[in-house]
C-alpha atoms as a PDB file:
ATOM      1  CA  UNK A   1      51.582  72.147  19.939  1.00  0.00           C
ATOM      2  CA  UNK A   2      48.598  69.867  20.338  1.00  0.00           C
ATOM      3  CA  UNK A   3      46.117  69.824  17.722  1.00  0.00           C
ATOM      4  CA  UNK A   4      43.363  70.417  19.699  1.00  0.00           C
ATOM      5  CA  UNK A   5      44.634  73.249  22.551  1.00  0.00           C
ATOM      6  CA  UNK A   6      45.994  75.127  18.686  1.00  0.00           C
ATOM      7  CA  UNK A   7      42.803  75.309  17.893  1.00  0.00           C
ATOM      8  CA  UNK A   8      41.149  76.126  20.695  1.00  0.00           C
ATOM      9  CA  UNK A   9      44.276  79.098  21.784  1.00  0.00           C
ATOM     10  CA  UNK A  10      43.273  80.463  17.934  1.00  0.00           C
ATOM     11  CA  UNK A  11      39.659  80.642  18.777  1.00  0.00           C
ATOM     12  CA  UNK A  12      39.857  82.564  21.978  1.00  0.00           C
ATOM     13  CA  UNK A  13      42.171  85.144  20.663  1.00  0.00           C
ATOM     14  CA  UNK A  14      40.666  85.715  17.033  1.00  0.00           C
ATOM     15  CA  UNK A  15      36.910  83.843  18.015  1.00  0.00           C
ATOM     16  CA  UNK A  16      35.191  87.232  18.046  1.00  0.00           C
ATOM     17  CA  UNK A  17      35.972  87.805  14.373  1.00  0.00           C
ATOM     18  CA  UNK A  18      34.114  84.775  12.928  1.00  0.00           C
ATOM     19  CA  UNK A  19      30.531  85.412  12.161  1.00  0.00           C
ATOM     20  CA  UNK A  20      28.088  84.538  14.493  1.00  0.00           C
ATOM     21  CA  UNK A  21      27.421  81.087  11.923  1.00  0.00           C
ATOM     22  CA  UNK A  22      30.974  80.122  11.905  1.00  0.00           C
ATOM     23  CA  UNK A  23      31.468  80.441  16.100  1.00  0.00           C
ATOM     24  CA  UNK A  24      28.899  77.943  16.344  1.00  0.00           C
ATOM     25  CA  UNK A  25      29.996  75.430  14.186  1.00  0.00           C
ATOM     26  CA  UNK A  26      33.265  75.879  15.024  1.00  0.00           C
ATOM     27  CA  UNK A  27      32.267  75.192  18.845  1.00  0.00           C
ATOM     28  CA  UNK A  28      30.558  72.118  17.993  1.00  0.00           C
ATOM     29  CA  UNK A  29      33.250  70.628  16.113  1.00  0.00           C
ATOM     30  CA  UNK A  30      36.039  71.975  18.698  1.00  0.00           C
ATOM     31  CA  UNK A  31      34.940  72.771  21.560  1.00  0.00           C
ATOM     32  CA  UNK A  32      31.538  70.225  21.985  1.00  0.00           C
ATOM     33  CA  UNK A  33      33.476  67.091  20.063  1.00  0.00           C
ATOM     34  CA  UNK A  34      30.701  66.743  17.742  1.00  0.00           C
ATOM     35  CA  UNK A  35      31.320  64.704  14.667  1.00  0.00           C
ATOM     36  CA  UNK A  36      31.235  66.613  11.014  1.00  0.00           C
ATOM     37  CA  UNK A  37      27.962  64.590  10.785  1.00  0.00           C
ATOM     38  CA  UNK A  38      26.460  65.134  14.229  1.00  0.00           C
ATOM     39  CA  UNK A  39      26.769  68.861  13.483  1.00  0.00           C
ATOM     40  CA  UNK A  40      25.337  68.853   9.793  1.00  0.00           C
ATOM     41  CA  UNK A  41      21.750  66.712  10.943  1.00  0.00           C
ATOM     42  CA  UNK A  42      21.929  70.007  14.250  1.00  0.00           C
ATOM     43  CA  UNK A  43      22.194  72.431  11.503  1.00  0.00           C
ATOM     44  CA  UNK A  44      20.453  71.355   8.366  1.00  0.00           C
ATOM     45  CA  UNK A  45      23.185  71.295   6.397  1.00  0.00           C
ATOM     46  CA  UNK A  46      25.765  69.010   4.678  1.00  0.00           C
ATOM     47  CA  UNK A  47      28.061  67.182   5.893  1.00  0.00           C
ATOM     48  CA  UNK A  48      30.926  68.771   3.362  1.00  0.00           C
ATOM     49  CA  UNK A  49      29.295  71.783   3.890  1.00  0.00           C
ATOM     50  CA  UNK A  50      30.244  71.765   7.973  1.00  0.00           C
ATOM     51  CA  UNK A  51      33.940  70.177   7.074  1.00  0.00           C
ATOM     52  CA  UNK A  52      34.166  73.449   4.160  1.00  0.00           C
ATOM     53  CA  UNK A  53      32.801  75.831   7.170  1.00  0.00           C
ATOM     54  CA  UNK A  54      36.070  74.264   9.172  1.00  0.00           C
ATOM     55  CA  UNK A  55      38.528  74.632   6.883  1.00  0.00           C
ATOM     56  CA  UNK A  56      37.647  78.033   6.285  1.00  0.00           C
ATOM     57  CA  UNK A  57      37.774  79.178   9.864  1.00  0.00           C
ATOM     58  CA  UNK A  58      40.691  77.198  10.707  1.00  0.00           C
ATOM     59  CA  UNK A  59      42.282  79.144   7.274  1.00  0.00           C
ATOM     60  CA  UNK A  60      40.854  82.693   8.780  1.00  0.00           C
ATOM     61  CA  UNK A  61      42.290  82.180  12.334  1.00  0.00           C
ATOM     62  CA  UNK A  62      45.402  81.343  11.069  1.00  0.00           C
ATOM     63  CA  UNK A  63      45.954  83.926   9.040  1.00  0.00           C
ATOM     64  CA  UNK A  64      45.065  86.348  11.709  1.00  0.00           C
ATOM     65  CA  UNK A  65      47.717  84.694  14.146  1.00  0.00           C
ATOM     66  CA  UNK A  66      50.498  84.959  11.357  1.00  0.00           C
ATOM     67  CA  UNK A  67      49.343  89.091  10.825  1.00  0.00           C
ATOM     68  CA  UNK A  68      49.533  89.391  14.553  1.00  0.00           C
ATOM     69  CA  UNK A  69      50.815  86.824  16.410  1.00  0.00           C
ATOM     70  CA  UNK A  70      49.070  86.824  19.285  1.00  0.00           C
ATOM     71  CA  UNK A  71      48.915  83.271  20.357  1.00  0.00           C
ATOM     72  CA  UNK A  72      52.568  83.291  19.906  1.00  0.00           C
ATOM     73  CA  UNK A  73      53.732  86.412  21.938  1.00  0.00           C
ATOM     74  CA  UNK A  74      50.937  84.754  24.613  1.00  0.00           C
ATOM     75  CA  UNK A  75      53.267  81.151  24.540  1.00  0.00           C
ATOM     76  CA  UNK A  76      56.321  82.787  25.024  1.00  0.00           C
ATOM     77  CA  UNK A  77      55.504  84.978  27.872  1.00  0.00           C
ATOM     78  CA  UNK A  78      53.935  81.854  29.892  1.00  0.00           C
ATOM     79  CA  UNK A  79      57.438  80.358  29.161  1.00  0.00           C
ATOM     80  CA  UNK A  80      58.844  83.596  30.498  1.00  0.00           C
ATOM     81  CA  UNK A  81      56.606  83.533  33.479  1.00  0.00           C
ATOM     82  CA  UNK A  82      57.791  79.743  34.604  1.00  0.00           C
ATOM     83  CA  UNK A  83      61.167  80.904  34.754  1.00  0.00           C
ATOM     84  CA  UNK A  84      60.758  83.720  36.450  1.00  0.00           C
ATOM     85  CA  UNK A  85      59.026  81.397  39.286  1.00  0.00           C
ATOM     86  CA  UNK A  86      61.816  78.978  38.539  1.00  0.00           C
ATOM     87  CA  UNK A  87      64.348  81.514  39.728  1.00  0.00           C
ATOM     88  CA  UNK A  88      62.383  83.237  42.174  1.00  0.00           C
ATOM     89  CA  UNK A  89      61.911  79.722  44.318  1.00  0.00           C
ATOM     90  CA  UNK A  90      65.359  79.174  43.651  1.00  0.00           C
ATOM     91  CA  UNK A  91      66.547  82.839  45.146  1.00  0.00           C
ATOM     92  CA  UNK A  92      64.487  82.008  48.334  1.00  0.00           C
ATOM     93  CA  UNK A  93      66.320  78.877  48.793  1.00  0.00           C
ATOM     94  CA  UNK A  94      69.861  80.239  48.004  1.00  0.00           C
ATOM     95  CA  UNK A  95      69.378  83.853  48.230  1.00  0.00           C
ATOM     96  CA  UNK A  96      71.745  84.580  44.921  1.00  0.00           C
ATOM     97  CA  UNK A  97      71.426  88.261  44.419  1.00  0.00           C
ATOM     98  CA  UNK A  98      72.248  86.992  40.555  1.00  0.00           C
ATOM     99  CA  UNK A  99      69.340  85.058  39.999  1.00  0.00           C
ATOM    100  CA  UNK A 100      67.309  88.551  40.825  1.00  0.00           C
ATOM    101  CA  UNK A 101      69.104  90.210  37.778  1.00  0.00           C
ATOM    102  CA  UNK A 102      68.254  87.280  35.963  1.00  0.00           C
ATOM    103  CA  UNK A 103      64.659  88.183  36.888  1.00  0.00           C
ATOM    104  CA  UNK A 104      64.715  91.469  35.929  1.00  0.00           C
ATOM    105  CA  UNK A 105      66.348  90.416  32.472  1.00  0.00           C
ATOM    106  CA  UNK A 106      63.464  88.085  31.593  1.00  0.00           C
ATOM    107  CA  UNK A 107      60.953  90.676  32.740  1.00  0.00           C
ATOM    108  CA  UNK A 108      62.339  93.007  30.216  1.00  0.00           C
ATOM    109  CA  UNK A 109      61.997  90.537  27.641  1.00  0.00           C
ATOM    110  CA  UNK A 110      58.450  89.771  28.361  1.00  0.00           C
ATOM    111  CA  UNK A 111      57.657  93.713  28.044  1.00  0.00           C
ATOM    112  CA  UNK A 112      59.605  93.967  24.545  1.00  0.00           C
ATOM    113  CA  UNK A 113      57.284  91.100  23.160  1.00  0.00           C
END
């Protein structure tokens, strides 16, 4: 996965449980493509101190996506979701009554995730 969607699919499931300090850098550097340095001279601190501040939060959102997995369970159900359109569009055009089975399988895989 990109680099930059990974980080911003971590923030907006596990965001909220930054601290208010960390969101706001970690906008900034993500989310308003501000340089390390750009964002130090906004806040009055260093440099080091704003790339520290990111390598903590990236550390703290990962480790809440490997304890719950969230982002992942979220990936695989939009993959889920595209085939279920896939097949649906193709039922309309052939009208297999297989492909609605095939549906309903995949639906019950989304609900077990």
């Amino acid at each position: 996965m990109e680099k930059i969607v990974e980080r911003a699919l971590l923030y907006d499931f596990y965001g909220e449980l930054l601290t208010e300090h960390q969101k706001q850098i970690y906008e900034d550097v993500v989310f308003n493509d501000l340089s390390f340095s750009e964002v130090a001279e906004e806040w009055g601190i260093s440099r080091q101190g704003v790339y520290d501040l990111m390598k903590r939060c990236a550390r703290i959102l990962q480790e809440y996506e490997e304890k719950l997995g969230l982002v992942e369970k979220f990936l695989k159900t939009q993959e889920k979701v595209k085939e279920i359109r896939r097949l649906a569009q193709e039922f309309w055009k052939t009208e297999d009554r297989e492909l609605v089975f095939r549906i309903e399988e995949i639906s019950a895989e989304i609900s077990r995730l």
